[in-house]
PDB file of N, CA and C in Angstrom:
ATOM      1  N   UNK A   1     -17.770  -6.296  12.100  1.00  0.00           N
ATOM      2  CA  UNK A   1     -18.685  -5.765  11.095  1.00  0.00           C
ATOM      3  C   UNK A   1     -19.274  -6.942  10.328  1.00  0.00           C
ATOM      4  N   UNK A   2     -20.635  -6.798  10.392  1.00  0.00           N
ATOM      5  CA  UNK A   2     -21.187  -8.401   9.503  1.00  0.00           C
ATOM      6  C   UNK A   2     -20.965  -8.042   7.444  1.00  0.00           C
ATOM      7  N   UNK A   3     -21.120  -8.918   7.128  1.00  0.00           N
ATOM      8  CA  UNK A   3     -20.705  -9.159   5.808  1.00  0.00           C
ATOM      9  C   UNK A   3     -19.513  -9.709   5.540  1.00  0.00           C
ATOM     10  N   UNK A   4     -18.811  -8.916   4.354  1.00  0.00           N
ATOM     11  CA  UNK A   4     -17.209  -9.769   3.631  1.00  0.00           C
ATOM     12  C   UNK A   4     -16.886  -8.240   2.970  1.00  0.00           C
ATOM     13  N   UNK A   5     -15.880  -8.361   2.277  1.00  0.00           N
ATOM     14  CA  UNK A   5     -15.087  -7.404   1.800  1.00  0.00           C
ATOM     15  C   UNK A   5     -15.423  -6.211   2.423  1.00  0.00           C
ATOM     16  N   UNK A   6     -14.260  -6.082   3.935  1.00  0.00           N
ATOM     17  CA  UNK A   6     -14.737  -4.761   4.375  1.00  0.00           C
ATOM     18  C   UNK A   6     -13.335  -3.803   4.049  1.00  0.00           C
ATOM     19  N   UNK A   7     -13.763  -2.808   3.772  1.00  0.00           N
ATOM     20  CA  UNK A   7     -12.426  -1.473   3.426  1.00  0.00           C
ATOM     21  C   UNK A   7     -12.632  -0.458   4.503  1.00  0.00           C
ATOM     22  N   UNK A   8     -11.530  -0.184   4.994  1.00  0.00           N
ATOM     23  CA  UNK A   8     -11.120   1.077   5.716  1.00  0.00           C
ATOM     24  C   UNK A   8     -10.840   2.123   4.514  1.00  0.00           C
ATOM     25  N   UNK A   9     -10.971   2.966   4.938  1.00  0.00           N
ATOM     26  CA  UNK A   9     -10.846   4.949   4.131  1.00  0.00           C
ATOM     27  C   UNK A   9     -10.636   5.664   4.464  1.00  0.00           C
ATOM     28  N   UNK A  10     -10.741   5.736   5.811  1.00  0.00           N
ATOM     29  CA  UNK A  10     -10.726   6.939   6.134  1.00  0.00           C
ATOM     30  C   UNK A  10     -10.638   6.420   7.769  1.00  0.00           C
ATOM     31  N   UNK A  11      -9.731   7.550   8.530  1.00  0.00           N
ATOM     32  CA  UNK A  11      -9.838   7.265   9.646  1.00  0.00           C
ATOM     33  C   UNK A  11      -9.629   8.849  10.488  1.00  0.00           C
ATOM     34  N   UNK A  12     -10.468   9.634  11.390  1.00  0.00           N
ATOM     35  CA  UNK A  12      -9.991  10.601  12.591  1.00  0.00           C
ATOM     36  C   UNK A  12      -9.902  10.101  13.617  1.00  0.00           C
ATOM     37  N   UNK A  13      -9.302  10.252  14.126  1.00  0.00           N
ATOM     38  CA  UNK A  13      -9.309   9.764  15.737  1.00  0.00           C
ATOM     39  C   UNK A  13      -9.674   8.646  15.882  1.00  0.00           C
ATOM     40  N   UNK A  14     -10.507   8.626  17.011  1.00  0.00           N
ATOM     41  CA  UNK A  14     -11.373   7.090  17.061  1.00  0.00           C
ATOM     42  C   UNK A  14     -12.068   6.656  15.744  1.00  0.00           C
ATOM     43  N   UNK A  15     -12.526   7.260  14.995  1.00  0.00           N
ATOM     44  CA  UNK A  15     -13.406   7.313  13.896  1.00  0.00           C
ATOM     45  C   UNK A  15     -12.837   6.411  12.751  1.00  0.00           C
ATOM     46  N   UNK A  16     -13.333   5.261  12.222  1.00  0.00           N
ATOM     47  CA  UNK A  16     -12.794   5.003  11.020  1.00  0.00           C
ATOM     48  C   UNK A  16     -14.104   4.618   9.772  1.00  0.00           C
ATOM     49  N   UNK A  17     -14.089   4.695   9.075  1.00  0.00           N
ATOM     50  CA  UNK A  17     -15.421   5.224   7.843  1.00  0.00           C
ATOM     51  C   UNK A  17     -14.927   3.941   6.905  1.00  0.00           C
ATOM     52  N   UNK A  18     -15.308   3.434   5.848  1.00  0.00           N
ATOM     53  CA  UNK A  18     -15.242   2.420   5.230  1.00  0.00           C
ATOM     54  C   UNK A  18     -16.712   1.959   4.152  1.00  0.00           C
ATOM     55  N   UNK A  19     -16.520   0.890   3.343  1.00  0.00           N
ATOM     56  CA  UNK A  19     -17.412   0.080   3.117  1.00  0.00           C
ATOM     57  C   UNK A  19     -17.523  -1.163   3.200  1.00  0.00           C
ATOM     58  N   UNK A  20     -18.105  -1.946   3.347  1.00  0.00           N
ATOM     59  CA  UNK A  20     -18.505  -3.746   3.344  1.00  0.00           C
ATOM     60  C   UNK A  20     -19.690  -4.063   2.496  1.00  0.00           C
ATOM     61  N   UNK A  21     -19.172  -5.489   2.507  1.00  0.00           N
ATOM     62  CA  UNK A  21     -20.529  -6.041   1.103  1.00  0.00           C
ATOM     63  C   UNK A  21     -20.972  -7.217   2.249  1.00  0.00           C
ATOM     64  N   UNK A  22     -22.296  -7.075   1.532  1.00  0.00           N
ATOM     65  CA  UNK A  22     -23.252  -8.840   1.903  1.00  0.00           C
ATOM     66  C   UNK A  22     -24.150  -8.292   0.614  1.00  0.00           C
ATOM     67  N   UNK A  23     -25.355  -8.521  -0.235  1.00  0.00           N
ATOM     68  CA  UNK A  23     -26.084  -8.373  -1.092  1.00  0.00           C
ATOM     69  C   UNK A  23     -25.970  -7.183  -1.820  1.00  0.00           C
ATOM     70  N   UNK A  24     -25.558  -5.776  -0.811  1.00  0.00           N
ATOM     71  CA  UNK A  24     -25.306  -4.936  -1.509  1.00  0.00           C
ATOM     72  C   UNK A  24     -23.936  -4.136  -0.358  1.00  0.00           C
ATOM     73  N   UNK A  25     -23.585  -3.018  -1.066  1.00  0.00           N
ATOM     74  CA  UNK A  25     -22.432  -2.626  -0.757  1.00  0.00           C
ATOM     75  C   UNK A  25     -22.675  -1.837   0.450  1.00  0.00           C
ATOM     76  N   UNK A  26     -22.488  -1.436   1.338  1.00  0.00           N
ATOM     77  CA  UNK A  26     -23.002  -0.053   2.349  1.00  0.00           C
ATOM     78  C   UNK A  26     -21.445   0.407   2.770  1.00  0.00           C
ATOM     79  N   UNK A  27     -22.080   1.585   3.391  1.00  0.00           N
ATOM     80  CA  UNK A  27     -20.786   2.637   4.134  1.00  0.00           C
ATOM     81  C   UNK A  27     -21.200   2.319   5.456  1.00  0.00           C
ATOM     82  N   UNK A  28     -20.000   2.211   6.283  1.00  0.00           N
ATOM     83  CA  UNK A  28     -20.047   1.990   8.104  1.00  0.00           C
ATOM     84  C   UNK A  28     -19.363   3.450   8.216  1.00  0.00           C
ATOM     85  N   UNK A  29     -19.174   3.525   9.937  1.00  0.00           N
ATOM     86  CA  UNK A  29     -18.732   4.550  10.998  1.00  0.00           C
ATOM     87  C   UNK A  29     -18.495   3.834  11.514  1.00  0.00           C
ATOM     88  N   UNK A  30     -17.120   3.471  12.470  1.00  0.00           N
ATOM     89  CA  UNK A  30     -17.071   2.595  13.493  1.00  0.00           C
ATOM     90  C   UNK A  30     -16.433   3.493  14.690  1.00  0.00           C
ATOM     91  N   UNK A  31     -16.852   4.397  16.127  1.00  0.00           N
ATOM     92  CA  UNK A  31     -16.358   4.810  16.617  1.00  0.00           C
ATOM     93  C   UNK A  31     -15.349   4.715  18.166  1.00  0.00           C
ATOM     94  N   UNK A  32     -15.157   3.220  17.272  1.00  0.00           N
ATOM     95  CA  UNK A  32     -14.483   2.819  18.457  1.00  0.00           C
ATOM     96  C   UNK A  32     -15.111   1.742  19.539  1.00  0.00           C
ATOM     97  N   UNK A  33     -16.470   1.557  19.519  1.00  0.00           N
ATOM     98  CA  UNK A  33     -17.068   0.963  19.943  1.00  0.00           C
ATOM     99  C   UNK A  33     -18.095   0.465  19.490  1.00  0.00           C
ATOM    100  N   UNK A  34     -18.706   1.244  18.531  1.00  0.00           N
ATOM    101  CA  UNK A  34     -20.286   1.387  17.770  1.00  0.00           C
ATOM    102  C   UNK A  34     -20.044   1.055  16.074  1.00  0.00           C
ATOM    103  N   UNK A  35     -20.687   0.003  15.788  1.00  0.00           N
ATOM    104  CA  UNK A  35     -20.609  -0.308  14.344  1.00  0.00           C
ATOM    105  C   UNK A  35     -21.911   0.470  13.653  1.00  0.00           C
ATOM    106  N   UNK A  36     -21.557   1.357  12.732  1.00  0.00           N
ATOM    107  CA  UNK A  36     -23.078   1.737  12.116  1.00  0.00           C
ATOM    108  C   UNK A  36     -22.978   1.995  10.706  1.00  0.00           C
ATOM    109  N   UNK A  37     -23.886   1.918  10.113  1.00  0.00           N
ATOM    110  CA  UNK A  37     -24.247   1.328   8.573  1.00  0.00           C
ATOM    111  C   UNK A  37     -24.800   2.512   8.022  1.00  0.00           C
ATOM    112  N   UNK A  38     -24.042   3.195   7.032  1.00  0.00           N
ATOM    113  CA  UNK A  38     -24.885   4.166   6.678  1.00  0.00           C
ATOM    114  C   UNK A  38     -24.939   3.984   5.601  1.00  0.00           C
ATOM    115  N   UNK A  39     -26.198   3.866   4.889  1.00  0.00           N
ATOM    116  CA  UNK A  39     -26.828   3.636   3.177  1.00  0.00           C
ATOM    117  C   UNK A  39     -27.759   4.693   2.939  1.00  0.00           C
ATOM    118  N   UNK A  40     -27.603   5.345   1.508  1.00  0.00           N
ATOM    119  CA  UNK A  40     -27.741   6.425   1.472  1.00  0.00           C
ATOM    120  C   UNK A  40     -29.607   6.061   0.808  1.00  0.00           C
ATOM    121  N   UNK A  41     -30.777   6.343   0.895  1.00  0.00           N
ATOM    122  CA  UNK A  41     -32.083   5.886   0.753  1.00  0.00           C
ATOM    123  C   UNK A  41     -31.683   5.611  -0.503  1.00  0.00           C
ATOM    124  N   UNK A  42     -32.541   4.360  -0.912  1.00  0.00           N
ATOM    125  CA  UNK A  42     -32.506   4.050  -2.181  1.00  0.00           C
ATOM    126  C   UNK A  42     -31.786   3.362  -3.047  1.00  0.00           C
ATOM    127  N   UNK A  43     -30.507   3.780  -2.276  1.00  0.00           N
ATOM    128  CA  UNK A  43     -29.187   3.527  -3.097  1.00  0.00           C
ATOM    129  C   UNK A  43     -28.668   1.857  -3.363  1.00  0.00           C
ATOM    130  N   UNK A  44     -28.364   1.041  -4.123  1.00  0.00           N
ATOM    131  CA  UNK A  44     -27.546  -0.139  -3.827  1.00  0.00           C
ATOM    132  C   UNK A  44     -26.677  -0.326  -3.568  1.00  0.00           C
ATOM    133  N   UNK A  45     -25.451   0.626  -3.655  1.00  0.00           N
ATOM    134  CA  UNK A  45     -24.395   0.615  -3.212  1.00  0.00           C
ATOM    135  C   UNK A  45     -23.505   1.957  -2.946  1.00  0.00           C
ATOM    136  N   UNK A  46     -23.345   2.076  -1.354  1.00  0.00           N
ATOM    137  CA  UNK A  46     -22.634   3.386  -0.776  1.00  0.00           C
ATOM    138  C   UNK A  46     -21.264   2.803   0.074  1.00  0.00           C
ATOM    139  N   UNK A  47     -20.666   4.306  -0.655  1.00  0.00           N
ATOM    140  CA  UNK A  47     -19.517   3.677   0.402  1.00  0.00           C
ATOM    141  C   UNK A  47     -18.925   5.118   0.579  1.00  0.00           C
ATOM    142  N   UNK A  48     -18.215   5.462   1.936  1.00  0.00           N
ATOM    143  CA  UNK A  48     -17.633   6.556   3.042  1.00  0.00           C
ATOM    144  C   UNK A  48     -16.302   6.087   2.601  1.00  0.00           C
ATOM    145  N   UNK A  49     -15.697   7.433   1.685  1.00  0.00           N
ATOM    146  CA  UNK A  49     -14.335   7.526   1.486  1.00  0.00           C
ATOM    147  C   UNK A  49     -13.422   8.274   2.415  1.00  0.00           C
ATOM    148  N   UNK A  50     -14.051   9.198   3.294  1.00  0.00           N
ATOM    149  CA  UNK A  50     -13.245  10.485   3.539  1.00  0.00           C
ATOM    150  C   UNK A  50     -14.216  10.445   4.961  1.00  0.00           C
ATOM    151  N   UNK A  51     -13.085  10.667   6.198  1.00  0.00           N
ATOM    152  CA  UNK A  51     -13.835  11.812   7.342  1.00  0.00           C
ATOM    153  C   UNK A  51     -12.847  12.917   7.680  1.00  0.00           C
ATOM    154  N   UNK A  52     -13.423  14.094   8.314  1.00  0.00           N
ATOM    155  CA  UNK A  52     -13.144  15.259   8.818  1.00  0.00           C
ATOM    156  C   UNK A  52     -13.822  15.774   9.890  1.00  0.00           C
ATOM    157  N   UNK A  53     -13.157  15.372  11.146  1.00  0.00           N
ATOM    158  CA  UNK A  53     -14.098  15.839  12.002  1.00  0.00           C
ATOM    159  C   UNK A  53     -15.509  14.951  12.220  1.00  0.00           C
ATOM    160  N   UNK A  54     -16.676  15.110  11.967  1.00  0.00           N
ATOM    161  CA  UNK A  54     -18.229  15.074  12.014  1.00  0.00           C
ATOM    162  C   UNK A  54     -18.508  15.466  10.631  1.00  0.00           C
ATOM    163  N   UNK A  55     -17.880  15.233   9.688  1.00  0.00           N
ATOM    164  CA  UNK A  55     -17.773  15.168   8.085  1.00  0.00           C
ATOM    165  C   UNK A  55     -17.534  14.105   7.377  1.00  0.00           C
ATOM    166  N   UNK A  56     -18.630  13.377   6.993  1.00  0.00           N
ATOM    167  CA  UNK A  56     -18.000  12.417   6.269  1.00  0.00           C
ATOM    168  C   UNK A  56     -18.618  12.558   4.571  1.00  0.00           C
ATOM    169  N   UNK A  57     -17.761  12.624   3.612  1.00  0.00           N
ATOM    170  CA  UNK A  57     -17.572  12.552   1.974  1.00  0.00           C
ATOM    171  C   UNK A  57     -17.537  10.569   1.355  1.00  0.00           C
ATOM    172  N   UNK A  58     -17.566  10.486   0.367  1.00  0.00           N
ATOM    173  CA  UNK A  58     -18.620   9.640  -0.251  1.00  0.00           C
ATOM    174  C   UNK A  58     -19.221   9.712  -1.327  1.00  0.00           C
ATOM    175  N   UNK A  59     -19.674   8.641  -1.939  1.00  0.00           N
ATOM    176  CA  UNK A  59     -20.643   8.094  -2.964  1.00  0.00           C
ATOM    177  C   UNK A  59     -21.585   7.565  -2.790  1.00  0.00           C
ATOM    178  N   UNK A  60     -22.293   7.111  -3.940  1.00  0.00           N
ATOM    179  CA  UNK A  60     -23.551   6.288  -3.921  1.00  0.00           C
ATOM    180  C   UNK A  60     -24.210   6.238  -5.382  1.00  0.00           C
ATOM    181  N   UNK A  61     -24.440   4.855  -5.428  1.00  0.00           N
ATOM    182  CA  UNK A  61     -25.125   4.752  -6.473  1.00  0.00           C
ATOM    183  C   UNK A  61     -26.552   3.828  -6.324  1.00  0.00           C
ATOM    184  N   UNK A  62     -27.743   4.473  -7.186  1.00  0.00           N
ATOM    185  CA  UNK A  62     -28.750   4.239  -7.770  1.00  0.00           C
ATOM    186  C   UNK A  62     -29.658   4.061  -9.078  1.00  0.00           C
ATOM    187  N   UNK A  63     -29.973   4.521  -9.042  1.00  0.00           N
ATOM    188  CA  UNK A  63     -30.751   4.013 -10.587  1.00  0.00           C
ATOM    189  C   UNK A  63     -30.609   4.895 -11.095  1.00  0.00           C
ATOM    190  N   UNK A  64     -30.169   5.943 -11.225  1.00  0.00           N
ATOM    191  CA  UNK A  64     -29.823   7.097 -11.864  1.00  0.00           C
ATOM    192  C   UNK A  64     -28.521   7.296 -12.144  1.00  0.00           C
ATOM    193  N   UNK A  65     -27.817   6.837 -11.474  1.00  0.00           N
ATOM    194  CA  UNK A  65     -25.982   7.043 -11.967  1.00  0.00           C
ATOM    195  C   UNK A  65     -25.508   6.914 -10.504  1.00  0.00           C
ATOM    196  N   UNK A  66     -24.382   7.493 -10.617  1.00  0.00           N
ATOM    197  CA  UNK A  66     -23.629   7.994  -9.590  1.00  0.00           C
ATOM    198  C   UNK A  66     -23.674   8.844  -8.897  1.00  0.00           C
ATOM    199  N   UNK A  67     -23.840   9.241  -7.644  1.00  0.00           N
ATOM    200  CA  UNK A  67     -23.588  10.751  -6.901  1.00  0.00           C
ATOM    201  C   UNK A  67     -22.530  10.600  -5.575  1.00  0.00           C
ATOM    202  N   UNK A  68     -22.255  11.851  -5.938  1.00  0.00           N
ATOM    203  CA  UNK A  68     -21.350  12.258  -4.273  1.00  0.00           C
ATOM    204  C   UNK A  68     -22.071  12.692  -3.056  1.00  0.00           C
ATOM    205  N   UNK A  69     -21.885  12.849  -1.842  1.00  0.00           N
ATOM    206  CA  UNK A  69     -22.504  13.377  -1.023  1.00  0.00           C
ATOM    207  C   UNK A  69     -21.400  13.916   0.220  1.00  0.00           C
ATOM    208  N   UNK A  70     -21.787  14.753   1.364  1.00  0.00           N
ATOM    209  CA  UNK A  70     -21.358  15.378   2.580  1.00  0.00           C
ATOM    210  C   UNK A  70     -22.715  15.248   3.171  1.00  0.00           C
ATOM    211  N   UNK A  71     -22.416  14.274   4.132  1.00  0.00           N
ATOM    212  CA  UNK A  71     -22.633  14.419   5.519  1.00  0.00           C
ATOM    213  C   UNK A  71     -22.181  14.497   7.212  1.00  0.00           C
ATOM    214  N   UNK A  72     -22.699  15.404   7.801  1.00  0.00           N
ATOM    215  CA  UNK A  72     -22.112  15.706   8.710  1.00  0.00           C
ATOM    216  C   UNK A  72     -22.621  14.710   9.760  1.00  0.00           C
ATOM    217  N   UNK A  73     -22.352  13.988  10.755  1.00  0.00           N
ATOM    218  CA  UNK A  73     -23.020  13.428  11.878  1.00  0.00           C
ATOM    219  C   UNK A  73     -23.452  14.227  13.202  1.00  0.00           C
ATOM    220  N   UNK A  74     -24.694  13.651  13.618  1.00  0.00           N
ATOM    221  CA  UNK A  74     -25.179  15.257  14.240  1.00  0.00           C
ATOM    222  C   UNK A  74     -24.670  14.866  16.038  1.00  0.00           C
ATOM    223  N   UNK A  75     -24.453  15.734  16.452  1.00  0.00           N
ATOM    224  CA  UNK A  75     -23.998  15.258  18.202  1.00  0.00           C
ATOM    225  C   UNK A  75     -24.888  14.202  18.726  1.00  0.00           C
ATOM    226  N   UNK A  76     -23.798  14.054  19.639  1.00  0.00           N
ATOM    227  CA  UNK A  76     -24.786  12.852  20.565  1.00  0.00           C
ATOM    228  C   UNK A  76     -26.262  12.908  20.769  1.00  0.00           C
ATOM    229  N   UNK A  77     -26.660  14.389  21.198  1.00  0.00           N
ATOM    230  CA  UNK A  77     -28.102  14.742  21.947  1.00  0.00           C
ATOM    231  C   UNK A  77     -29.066  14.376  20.295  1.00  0.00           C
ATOM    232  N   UNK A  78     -28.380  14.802  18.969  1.00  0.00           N
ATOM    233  CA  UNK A  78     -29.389  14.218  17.683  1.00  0.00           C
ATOM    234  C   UNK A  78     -29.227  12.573  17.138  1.00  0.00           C
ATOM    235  N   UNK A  79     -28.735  11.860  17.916  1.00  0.00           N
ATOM    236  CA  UNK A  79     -28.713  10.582  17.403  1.00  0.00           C
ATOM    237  C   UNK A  79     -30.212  10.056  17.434  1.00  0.00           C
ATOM    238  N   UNK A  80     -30.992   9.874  18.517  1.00  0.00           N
ATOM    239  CA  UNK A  80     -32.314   9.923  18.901  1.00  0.00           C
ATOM    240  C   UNK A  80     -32.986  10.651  17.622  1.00  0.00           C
ATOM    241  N   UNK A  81     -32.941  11.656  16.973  1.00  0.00           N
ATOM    242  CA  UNK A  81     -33.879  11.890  15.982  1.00  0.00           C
ATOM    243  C   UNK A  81     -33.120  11.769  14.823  1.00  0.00           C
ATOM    244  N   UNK A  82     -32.320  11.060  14.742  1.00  0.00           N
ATOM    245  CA  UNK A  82     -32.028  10.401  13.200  1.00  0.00           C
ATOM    246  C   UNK A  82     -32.317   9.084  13.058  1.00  0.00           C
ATOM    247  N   UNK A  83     -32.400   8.594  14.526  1.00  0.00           N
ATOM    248  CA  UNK A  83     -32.901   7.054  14.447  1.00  0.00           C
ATOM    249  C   UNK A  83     -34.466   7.164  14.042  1.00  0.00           C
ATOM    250  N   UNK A  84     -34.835   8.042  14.664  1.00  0.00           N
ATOM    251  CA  UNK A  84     -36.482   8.342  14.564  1.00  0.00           C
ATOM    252  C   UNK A  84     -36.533   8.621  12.981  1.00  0.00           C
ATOM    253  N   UNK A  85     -35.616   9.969  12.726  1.00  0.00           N
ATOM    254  CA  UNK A  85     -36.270  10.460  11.519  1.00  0.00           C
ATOM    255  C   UNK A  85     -35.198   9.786  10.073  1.00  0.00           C
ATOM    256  N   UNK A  86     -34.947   8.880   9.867  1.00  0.00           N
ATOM    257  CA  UNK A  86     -34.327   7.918   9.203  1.00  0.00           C
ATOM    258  C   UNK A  86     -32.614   8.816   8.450  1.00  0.00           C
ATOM    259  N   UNK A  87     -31.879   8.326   7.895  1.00  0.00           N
ATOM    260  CA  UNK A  87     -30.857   8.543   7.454  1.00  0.00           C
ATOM    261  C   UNK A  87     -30.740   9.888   6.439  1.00  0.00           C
ATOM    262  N   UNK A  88     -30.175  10.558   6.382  1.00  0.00           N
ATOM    263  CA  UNK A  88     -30.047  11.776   4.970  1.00  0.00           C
ATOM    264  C   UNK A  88     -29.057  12.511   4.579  1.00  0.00           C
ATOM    265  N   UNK A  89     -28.495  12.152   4.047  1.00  0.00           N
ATOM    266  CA  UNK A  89     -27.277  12.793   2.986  1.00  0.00           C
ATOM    267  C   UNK A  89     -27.913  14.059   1.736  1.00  0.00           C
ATOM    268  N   UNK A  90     -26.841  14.720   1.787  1.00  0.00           N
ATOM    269  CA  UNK A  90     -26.935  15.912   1.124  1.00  0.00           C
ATOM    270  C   UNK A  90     -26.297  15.760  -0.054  1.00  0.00           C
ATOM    271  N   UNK A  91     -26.918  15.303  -1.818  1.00  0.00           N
ATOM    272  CA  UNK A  91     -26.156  15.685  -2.691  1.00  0.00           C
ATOM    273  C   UNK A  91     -25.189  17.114  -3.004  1.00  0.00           C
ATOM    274  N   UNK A  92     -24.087  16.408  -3.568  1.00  0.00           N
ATOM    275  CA  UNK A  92     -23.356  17.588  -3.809  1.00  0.00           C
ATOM    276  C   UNK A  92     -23.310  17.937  -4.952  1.00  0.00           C
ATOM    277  N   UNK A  93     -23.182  19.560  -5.065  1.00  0.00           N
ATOM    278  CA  UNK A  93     -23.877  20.419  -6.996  1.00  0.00           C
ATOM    279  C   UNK A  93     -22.787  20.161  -7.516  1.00  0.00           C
ATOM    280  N   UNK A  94     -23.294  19.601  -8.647  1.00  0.00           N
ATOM    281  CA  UNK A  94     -22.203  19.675  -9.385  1.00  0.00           C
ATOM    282  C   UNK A  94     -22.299  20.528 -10.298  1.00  0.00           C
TER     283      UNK A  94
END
């Protein structure tokens, strides 16, 4: 994983969720083979506390405060249109 201070959090199966720093903080997925970076738009610093399954729980912060989020990762056949249609997390109501 490129950067420095990387944390594990969470782990299913192959699956282990985390954050790492270089300029700003981000959340990874690592599934065993595949390193991927998930930053929530906008945000300066996200990080993946929790997985379940194709569930992953989390933070993020921006210029507005703090928020939580759930996102699910979509099957193999939607990876192709999340690369296309960029990253998106679902705030959670508080």
């Amino acid at each position: 994983m490129p950067g420095y201070n990387t944390h594990i959090y969470g782990i299913d199966g192959s699956n282990i969720v985390g954050m790492y720093g270089d300029t700003y903080c981000h959340g990874f997925l690592y599934n065993g083979t595949t390193w991927t970076t998930l930053d929530f738009p906008g945000a300066q610093k996200t990080w993946i506390y929790g997985i379940s399954g194709s569930n992953l729980v989390g933070f993020y912060n921006d210029a507005s405060g703090t928020h939580g989020f759930v996102y699910t990762v979509p099957e193999p056949a939607s990876i192709a249109l999340l690369a296309l249609g960029g990253f998106m997390l679902r705030k959670l109501k508080a």
